[in-house]
Protein backbone atom coordinates (compact mmCIF):
# COMPACT_ATOMS: atom_id res chain seq x y z
CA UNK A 1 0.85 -8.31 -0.08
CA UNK A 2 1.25 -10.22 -3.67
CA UNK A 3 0.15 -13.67 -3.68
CA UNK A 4 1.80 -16.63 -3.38
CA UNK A 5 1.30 -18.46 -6.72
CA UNK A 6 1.04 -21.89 -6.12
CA UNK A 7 2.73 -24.85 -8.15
CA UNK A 8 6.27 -24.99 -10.03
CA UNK A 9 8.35 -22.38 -9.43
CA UNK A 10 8.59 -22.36 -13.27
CA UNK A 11 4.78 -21.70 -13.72
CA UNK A 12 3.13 -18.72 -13.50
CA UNK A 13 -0.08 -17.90 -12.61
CA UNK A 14 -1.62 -17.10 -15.74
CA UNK A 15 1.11 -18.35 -18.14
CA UNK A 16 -0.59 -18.62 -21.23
CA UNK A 17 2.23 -17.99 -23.57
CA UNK A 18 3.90 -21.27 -23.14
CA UNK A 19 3.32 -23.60 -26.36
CA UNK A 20 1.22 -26.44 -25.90
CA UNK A 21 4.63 -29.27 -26.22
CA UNK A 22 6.17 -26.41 -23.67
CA UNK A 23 3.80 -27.09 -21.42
CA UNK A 24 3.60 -30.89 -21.69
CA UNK A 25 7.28 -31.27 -21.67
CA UNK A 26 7.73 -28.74 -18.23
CA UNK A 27 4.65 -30.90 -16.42
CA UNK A 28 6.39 -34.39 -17.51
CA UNK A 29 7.71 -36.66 -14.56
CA UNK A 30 11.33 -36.88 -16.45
CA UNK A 31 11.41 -32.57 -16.08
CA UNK A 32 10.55 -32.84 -12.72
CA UNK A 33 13.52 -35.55 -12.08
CA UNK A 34 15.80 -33.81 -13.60
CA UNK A 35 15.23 -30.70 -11.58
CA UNK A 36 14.87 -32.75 -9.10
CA UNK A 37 18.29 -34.31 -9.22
CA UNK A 38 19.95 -31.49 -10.02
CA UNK A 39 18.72 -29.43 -6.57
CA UNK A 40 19.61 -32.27 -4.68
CA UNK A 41 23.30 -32.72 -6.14
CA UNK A 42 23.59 -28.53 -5.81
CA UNK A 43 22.48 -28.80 -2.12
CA UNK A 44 24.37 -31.85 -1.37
CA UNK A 45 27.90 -30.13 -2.24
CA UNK A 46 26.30 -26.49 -1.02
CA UNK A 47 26.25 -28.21 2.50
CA UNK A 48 29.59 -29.93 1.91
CA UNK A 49 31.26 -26.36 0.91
CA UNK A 50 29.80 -24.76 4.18
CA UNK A 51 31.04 -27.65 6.74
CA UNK A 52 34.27 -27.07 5.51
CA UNK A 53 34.71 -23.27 5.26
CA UNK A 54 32.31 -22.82 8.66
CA UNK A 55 34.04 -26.00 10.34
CA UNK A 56 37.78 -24.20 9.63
CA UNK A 57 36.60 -20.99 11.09
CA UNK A 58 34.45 -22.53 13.71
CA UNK A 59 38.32 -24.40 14.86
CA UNK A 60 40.19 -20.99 14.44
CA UNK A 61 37.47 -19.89 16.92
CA UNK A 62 37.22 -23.14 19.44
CA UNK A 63 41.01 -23.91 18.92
CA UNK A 64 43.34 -21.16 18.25
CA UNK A 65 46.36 -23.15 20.21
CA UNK A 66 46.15 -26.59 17.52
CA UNK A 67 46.11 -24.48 14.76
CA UNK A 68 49.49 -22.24 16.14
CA UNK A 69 51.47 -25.35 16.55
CA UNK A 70 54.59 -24.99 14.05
CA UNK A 71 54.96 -27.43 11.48
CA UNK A 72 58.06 -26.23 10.61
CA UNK A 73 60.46 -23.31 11.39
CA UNK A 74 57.82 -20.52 10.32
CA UNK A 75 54.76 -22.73 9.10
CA UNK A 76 51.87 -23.09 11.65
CA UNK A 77 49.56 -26.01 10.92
CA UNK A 78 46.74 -23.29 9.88
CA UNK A 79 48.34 -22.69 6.95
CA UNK A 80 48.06 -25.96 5.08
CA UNK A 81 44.31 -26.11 7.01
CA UNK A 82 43.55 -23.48 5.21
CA UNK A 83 44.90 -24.38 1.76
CA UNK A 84 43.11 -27.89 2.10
CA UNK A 85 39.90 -25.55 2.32
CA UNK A 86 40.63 -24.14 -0.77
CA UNK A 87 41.26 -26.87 -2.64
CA UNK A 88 38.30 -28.63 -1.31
CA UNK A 89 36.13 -26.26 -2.54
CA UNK A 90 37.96 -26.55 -6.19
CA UNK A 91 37.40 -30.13 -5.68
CA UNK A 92 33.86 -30.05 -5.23
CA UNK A 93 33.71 -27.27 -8.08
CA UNK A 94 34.92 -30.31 -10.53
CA UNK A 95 33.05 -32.70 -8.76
CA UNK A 96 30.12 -30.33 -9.83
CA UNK A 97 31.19 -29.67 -13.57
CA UNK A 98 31.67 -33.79 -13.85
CA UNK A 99 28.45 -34.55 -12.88
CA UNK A 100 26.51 -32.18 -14.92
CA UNK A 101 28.72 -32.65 -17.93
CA UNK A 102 28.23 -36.25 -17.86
CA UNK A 103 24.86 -37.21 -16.72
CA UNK A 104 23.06 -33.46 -16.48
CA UNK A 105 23.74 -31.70 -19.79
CA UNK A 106 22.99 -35.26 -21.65
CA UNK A 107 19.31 -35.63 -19.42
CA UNK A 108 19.09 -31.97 -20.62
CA UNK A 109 19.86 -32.71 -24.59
CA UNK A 110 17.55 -35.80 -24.25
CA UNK A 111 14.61 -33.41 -23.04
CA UNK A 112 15.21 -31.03 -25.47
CA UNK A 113 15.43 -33.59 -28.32
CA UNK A 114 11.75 -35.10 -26.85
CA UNK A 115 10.77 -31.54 -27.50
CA UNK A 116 12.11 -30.93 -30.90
CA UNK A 117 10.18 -34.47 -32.21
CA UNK A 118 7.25 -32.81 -30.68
């Protein structure tokens, strides 16, 4: 069995060919936020994207009658369920892109700029 190196992810055990402002800058409180933040936001819409998909088939499963009601003279109501489930997860796709063009990618450019003054 290998070991389990312990710390960062982003560490190895060992790492010695990391440059000293490397180093500093990947140990700093501000990295750690940012990586931080941006786990959090993933996981946040992750969990979002799986109540959705998982709660539609979980209702196809429990409910099978609500969903074959007709809606019109050859539309069931499962059928714009299931196309609100795909836009959803478009949504939260942008919702994604927003976030980390706005406030990610500029924490990200601020880091790197730190590092470059270095």
């Amino acid at each position: 069995m290998l070991p389990v190196p312990l710390g960062p992810p982003w560490r190895a055990p060992g790492d010695t060919d990391v440059q000293p402002s490397h180093r500093q800058l990947l140990d700093s409180p501000d990295f750690h936020r940012l990586v931080r933040r941006r786990l959090r936001v993933s996981l946040v819409l992750t969990a979002l994207l799986f109540l959705m998909y998982y709660g539609f088939i979980l209702l196809i499963a429990a409910d099978k009658a609500f969903l074959s009601r007709r809606i019109g003279e050859v539309t069931t109501l499962g059928i714009p369920l299931a196309a609100t489930v795909i836009l959803g997860a478009w949504v939260l796709t942008a919702v994604y892109v927003i976030w980390a063009n706005r406030w990610y990618d500029a924490d990200v450019a601020r880091l790197r700029q730190r590092l470059d003054s270095e």
